[in-house]
N, C-alpha and C. Protein backbone atom coordinates (compact mmCIF):
# COMPACT_ATOMS: atom_id res chain seq x y z
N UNK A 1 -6.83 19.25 6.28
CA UNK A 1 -6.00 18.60 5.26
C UNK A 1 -4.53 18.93 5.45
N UNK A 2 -4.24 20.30 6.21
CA UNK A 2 -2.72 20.72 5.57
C UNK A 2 -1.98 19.61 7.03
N UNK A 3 -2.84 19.57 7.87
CA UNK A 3 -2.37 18.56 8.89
C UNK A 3 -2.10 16.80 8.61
N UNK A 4 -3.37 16.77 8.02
CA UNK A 4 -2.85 15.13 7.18
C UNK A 4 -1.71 15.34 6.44
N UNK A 5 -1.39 16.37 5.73
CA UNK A 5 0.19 16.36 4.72
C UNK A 5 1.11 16.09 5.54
N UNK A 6 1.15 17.05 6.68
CA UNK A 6 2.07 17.11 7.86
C UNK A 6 2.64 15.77 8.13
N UNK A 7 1.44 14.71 8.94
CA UNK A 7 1.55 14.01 9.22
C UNK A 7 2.32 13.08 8.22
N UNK A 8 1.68 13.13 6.93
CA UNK A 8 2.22 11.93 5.89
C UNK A 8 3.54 12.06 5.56
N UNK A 9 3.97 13.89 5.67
CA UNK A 9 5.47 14.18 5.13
C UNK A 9 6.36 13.67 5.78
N UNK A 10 5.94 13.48 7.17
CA UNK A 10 6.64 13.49 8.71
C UNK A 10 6.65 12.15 8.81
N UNK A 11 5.76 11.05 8.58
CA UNK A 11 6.01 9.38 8.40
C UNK A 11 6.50 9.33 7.04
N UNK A 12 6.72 10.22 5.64
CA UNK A 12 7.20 9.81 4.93
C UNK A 12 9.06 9.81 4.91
N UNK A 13 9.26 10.92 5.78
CA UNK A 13 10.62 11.53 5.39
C UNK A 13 10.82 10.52 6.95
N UNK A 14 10.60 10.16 8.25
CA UNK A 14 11.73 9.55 9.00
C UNK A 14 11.31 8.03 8.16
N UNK A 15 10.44 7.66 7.10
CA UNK A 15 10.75 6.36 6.51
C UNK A 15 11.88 6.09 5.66
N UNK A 16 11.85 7.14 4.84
CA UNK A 16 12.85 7.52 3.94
C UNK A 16 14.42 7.17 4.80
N UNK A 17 14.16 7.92 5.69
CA UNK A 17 15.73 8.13 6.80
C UNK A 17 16.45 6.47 7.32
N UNK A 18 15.02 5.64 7.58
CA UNK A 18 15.23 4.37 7.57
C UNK A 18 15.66 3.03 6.51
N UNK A 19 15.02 3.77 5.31
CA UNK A 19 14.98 2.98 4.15
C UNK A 19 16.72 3.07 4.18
N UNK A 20 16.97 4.52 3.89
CA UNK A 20 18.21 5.08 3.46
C UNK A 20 19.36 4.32 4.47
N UNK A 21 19.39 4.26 5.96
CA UNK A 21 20.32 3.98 6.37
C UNK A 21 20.73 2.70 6.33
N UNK A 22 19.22 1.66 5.90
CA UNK A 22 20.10 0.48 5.76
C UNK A 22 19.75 -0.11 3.80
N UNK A 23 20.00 1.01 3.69
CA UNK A 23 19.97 0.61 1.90
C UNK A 23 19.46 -0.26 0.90
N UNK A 24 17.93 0.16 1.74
CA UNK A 24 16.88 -0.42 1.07
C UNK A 24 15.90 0.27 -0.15
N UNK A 25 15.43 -0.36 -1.23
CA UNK A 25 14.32 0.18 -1.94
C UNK A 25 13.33 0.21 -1.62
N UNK A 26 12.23 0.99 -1.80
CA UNK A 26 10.85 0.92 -1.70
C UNK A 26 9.90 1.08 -2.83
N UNK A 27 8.88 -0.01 -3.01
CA UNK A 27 7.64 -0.34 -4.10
C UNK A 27 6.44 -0.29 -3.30
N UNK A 28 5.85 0.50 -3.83
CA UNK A 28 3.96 0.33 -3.79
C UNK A 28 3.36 -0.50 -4.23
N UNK A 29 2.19 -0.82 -4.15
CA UNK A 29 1.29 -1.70 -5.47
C UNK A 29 0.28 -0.60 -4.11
N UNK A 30 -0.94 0.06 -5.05
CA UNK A 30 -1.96 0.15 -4.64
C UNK A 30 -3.24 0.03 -5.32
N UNK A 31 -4.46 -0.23 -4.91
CA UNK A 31 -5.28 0.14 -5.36
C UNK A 31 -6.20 1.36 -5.02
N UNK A 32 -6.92 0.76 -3.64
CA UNK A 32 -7.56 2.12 -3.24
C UNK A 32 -7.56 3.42 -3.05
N UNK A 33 -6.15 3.15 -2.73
CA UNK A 33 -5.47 5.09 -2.33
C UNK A 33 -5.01 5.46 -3.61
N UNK A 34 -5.13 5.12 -5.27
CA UNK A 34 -5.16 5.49 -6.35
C UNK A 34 -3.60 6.24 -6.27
N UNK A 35 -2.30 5.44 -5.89
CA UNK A 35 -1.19 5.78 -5.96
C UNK A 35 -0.85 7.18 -5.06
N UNK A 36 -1.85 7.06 -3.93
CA UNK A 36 -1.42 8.46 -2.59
C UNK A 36 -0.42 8.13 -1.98
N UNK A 37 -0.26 6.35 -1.99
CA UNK A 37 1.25 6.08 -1.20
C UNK A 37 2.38 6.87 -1.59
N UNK A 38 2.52 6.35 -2.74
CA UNK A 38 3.42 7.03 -3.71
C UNK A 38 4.15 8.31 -3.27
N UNK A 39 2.47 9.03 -3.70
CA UNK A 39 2.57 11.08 -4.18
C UNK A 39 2.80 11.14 -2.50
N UNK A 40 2.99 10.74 -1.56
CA UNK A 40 3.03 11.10 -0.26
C UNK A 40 5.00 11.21 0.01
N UNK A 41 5.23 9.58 -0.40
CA UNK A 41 6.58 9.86 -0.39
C UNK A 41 7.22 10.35 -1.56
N UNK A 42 7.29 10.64 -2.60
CA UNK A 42 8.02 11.06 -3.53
C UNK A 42 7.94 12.82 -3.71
N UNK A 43 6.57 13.57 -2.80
CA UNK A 43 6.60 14.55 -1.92
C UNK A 43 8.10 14.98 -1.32
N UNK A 44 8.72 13.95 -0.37
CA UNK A 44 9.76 14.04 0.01
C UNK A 44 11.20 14.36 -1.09
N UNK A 45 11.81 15.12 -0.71
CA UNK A 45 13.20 15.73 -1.71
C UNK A 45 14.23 14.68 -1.17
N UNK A 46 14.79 13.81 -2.63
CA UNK A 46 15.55 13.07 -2.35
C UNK A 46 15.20 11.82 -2.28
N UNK A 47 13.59 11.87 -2.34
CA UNK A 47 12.99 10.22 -2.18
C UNK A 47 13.70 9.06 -3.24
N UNK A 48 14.44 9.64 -4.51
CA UNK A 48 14.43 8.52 -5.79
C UNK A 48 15.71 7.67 -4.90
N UNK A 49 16.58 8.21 -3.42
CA UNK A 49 17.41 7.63 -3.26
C UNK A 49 16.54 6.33 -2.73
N UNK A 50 15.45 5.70 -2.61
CA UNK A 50 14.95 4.65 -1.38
C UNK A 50 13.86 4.42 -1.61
N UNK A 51 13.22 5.48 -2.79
CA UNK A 51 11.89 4.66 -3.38
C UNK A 51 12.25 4.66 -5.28
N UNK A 52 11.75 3.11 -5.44
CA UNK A 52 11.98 2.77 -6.85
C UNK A 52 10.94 2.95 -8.11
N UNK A 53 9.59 2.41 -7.30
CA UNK A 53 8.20 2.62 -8.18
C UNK A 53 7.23 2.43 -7.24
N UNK A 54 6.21 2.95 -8.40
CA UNK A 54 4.63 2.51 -7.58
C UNK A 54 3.68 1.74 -8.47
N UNK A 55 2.98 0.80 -8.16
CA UNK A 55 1.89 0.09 -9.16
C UNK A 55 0.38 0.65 -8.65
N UNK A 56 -0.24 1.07 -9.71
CA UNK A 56 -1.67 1.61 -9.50
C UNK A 56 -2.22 0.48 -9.78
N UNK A 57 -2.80 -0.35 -9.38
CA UNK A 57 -3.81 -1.07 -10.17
C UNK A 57 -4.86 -1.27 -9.28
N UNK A 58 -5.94 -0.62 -10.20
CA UNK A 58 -7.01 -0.17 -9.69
C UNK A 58 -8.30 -1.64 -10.22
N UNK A 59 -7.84 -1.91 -11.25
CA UNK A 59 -8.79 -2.92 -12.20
C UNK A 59 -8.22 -4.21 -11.65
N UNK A 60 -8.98 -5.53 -11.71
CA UNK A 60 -8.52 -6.71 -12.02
C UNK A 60 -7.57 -7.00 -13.04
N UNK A 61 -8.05 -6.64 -14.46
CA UNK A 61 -7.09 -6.24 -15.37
C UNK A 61 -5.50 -6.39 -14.91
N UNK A 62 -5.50 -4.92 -14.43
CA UNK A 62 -4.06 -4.01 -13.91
C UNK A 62 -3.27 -4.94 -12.54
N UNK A 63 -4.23 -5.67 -11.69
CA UNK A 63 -3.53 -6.72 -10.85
C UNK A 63 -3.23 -7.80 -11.55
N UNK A 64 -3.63 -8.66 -12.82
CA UNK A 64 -3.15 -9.32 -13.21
C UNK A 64 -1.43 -9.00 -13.86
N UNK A 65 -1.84 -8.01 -14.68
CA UNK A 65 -1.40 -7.58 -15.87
C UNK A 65 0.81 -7.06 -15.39
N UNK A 66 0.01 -6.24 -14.75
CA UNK A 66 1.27 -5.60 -13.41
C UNK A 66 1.97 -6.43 -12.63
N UNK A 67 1.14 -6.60 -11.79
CA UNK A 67 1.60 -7.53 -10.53
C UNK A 67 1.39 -9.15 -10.54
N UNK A 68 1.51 -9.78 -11.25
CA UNK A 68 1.12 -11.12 -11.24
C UNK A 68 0.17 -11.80 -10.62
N UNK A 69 -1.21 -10.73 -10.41
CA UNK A 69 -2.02 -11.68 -8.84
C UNK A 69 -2.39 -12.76 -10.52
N UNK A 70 -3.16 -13.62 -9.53
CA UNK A 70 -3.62 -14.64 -9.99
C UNK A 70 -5.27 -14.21 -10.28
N UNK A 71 -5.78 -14.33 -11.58
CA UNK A 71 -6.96 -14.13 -11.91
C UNK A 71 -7.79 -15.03 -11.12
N UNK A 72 -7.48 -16.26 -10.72
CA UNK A 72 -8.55 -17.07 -10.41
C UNK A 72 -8.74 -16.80 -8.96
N UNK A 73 -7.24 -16.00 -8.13
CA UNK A 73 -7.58 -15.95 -6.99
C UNK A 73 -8.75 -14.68 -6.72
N UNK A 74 -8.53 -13.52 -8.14
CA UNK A 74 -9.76 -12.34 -7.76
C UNK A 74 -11.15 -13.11 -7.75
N UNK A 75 -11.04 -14.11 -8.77
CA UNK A 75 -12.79 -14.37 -8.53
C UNK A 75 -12.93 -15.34 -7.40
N UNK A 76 -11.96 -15.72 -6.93
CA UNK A 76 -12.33 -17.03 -5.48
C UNK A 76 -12.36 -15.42 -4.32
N UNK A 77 -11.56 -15.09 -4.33
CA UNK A 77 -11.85 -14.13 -2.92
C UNK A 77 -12.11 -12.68 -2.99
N UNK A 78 -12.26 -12.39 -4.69
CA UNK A 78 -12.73 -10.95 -4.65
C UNK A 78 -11.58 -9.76 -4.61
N UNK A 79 -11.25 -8.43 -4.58
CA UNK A 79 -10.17 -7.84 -4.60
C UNK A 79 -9.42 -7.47 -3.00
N UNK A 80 -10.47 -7.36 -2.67
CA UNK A 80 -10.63 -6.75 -0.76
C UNK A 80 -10.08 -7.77 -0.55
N UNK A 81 -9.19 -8.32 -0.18
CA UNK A 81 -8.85 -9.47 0.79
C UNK A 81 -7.29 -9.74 1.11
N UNK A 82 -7.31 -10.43 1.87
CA UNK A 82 -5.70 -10.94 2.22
C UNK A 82 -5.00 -11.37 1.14
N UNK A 83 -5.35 -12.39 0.61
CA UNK A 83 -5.01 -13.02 -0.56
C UNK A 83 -4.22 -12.33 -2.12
N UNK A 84 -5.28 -11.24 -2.32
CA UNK A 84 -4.92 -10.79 -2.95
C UNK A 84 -3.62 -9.32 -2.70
N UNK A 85 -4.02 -8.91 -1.37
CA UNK A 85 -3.07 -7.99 -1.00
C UNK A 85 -1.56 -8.62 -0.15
N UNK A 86 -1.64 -9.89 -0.57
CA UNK A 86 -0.21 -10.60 -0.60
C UNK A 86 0.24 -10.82 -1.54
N UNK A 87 -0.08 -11.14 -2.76
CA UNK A 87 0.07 -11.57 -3.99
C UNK A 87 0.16 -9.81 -5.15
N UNK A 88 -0.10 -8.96 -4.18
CA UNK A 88 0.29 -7.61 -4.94
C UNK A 88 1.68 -7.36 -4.26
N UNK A 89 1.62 -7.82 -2.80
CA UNK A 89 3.01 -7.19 -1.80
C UNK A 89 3.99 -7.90 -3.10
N UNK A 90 3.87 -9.23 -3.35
CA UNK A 90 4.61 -10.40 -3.57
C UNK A 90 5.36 -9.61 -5.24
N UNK A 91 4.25 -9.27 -5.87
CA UNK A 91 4.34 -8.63 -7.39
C UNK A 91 5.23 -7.67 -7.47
N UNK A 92 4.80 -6.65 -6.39
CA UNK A 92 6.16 -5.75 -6.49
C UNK A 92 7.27 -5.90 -6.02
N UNK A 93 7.05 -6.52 -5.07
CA UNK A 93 9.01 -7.04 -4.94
C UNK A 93 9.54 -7.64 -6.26
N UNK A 94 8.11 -8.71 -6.66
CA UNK A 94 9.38 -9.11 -8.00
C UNK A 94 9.49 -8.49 -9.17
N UNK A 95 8.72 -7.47 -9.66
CA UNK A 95 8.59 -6.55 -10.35
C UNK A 95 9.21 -5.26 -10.64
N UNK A 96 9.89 -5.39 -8.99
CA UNK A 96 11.02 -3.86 -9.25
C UNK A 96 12.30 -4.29 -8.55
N UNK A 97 12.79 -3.41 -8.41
CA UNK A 97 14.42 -3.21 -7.65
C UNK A 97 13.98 -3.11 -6.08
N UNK A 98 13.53 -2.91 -5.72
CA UNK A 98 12.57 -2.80 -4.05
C UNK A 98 13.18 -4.04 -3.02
N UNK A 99 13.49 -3.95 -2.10
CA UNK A 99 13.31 -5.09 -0.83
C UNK A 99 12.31 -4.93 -0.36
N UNK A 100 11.84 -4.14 -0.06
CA UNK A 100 10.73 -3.36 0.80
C UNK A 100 9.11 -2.93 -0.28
N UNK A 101 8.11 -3.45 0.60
CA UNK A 101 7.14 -2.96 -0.19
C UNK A 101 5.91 -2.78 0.69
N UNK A 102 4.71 -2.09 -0.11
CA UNK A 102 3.39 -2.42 0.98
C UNK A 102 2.10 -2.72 -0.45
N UNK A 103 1.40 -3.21 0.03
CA UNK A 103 0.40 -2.92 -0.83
C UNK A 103 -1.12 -2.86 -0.07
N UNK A 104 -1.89 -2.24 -1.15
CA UNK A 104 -3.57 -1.94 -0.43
C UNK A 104 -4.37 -2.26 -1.09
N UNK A 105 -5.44 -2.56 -1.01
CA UNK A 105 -6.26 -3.07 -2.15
C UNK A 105 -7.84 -2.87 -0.31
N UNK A 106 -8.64 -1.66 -1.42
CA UNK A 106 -9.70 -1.89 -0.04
C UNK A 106 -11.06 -1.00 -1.32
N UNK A 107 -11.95 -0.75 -0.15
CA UNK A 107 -13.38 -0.27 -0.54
C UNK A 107 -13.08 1.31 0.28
N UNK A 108 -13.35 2.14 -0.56
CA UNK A 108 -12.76 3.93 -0.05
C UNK A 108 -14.20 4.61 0.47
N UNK A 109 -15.52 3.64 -0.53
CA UNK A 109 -16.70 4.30 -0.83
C UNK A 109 -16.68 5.93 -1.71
N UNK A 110 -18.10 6.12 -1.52
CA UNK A 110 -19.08 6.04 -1.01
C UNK A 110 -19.61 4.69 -1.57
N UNK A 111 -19.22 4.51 -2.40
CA UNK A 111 -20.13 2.91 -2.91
C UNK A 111 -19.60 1.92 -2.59
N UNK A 112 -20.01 0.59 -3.53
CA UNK A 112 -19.06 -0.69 -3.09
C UNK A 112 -18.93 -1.56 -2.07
N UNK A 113 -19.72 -0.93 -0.82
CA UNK A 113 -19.65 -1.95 0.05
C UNK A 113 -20.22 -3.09 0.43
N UNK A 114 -19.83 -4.59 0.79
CA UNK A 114 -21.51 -5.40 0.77
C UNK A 114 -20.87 -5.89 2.35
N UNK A 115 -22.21 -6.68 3.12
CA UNK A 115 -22.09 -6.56 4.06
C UNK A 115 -20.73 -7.48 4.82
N UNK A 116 -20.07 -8.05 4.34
CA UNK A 116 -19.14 -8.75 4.75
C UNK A 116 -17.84 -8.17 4.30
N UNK A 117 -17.96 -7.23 3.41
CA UNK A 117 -16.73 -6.06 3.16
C UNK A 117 -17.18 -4.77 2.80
N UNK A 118 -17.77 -3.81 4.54
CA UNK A 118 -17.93 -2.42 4.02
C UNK A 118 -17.31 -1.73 3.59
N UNK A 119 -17.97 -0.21 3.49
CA UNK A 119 -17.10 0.65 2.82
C UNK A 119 -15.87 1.00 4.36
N UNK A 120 -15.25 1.16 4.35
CA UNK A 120 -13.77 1.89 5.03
C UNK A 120 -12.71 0.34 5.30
N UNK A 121 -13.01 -1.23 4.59
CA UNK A 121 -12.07 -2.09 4.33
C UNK A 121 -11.40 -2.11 3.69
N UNK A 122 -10.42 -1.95 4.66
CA UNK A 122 -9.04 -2.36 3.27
C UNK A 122 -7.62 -3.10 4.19
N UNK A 123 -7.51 -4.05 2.96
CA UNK A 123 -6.45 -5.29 3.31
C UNK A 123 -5.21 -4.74 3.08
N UNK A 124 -4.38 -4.83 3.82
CA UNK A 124 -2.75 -4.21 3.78
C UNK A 124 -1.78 -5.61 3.62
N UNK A 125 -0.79 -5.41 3.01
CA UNK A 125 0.22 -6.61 3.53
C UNK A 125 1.92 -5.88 2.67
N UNK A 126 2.62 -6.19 4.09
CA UNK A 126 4.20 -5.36 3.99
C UNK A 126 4.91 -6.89 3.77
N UNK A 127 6.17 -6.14 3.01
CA UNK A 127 7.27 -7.44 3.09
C UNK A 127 8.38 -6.68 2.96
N UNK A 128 9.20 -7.54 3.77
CA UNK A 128 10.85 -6.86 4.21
C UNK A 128 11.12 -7.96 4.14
N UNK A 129 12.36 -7.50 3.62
CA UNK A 129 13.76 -8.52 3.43
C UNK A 129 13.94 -9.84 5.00
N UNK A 130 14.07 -10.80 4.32
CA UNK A 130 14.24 -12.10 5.69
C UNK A 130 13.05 -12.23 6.62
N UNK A 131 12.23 -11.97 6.17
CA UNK A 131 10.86 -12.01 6.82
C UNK A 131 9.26 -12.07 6.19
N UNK A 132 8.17 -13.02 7.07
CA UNK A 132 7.11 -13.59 6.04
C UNK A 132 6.62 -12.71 5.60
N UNK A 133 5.66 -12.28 4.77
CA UNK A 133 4.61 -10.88 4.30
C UNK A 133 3.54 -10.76 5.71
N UNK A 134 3.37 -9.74 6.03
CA UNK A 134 2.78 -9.55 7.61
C UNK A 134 1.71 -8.83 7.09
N UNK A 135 0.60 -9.02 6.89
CA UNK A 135 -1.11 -8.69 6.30
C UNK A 135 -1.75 -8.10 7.63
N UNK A 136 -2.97 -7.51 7.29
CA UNK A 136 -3.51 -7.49 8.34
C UNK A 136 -4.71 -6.28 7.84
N UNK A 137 -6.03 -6.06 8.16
CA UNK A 137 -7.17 -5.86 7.65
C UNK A 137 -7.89 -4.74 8.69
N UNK A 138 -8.14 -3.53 7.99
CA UNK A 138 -8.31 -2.21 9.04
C UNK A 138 -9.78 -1.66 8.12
N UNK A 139 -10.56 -1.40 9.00
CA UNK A 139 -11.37 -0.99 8.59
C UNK A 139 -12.03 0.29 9.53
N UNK A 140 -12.08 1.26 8.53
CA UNK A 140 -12.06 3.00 8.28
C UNK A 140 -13.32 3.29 8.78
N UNK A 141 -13.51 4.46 9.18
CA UNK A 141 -14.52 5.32 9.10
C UNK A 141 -14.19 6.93 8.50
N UNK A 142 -15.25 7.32 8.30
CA UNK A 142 -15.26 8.31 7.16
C UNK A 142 -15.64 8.53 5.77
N UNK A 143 -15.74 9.35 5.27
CA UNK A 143 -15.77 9.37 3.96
C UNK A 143 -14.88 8.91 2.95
N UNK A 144 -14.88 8.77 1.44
CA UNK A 144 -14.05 8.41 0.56
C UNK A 144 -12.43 9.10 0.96
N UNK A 145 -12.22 10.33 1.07
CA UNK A 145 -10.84 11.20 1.46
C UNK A 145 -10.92 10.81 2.54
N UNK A 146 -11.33 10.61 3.83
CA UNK A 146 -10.84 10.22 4.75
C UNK A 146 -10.01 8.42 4.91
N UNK A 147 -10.87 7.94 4.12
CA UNK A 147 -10.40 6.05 4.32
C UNK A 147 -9.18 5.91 3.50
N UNK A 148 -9.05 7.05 2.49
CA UNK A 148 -7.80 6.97 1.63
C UNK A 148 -6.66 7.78 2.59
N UNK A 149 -6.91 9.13 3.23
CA UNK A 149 -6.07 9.29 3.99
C UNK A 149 -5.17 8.19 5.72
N UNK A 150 -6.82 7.58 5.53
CA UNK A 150 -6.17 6.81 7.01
C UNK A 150 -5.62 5.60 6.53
N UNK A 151 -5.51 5.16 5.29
CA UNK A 151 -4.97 4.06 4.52
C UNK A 151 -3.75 4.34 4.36
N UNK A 152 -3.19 5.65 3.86
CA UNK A 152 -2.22 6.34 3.73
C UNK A 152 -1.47 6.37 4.97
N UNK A 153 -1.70 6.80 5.97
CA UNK A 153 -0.80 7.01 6.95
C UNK A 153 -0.75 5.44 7.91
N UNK A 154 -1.32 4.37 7.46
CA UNK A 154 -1.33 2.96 8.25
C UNK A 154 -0.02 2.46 7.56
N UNK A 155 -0.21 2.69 6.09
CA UNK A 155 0.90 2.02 5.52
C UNK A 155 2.11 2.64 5.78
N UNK A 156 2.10 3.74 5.70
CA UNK A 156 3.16 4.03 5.94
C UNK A 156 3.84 4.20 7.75
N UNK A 157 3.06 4.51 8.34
CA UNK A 157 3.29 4.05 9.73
C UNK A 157 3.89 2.62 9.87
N UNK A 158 3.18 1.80 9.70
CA UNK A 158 3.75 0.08 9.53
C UNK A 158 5.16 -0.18 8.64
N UNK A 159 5.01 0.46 7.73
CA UNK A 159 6.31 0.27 7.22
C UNK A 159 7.23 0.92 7.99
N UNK A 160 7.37 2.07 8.31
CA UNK A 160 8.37 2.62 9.31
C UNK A 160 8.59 1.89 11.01
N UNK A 161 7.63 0.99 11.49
CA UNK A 161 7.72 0.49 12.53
C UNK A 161 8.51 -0.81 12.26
N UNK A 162 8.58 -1.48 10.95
CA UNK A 162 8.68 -2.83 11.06
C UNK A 162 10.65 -2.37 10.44
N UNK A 163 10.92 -1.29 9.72
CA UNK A 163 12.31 -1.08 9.67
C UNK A 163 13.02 -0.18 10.63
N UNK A 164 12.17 -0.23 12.38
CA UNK A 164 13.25 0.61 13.07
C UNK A 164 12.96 -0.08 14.31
């Protein structure tokens, strides 16, 4: 574990360094990783300069309610999906002060999985300033702490690749 911190502090703080130099905000929306994006960067001293908020929404509820997804799109495609983890990216940009955002929405397990979305799926989608929302669908192995940790360090890896 003290090595996953490592790792997350170490993609959190040269993200930070990036956010910062070209004077950008950063927003979460998560579900699965139950706001680890977040506690990963705000870990970092100095983070309030480049991160603004985070959205937990764990419920259908809380994606409506929060982030503007569209209720009708959870019951056409379910929470796991592209769809909806564009329409959370989409929420927090318009929801906070942020240019920059990521969101997750996946299955962590041990439960929950059916066969067309096991357990270690989860849908990502980033958006940066002047550019489309860039999605894309990773699926984990491991246990519940592990799919949340490797969720954790994708997003934030991707976000730091797509601002340097």
């Amino acid at each position: 574990m003290d090595q996953n911190l490592n790792v997350l502090d170490e993609l959190s703080s040269r993200l930070g360094l990036a956010l910062k130099r070209q004077g950008l905000m950063l927003a979460t929306a998560e579900s699965c990783t139950g706001g680890g994006i977040a506690e990963a960067i705000t870990r970092i001293p100095g983070s309030s300069a480049w991160f603004d908020r985070g959205f937990v929404t764990y419920s259908y509820e809380s994606k409506v309610d929060l982030l503007g997804v569209q209720r009708a799109s959870l019951l056409d495609f379910g929470a796991v999906s592209e769809e909806i983890a564009k329409q959370m990216v989409d929420g927090a940009i318009s929801r906070s002060r942020a240019q920059v955002a990521v969101a997750v929405t996946g299955i962590a397990g041990p439960d929950g999985g059916l066969p067309d979305k096991p357990v270690g799926t989860v849908w990502f989608a980033w958006k940066f300033p002047k550019k489309s929302i860039i999605s894309e669908v990773c699926h984990f192995q491991g246990d519940r702490q592990s799919v949340r940790e490797q969720t954790i360090a994708h997003a934030l890896s991707r976000l730091l690749h797509n601002l340097t």
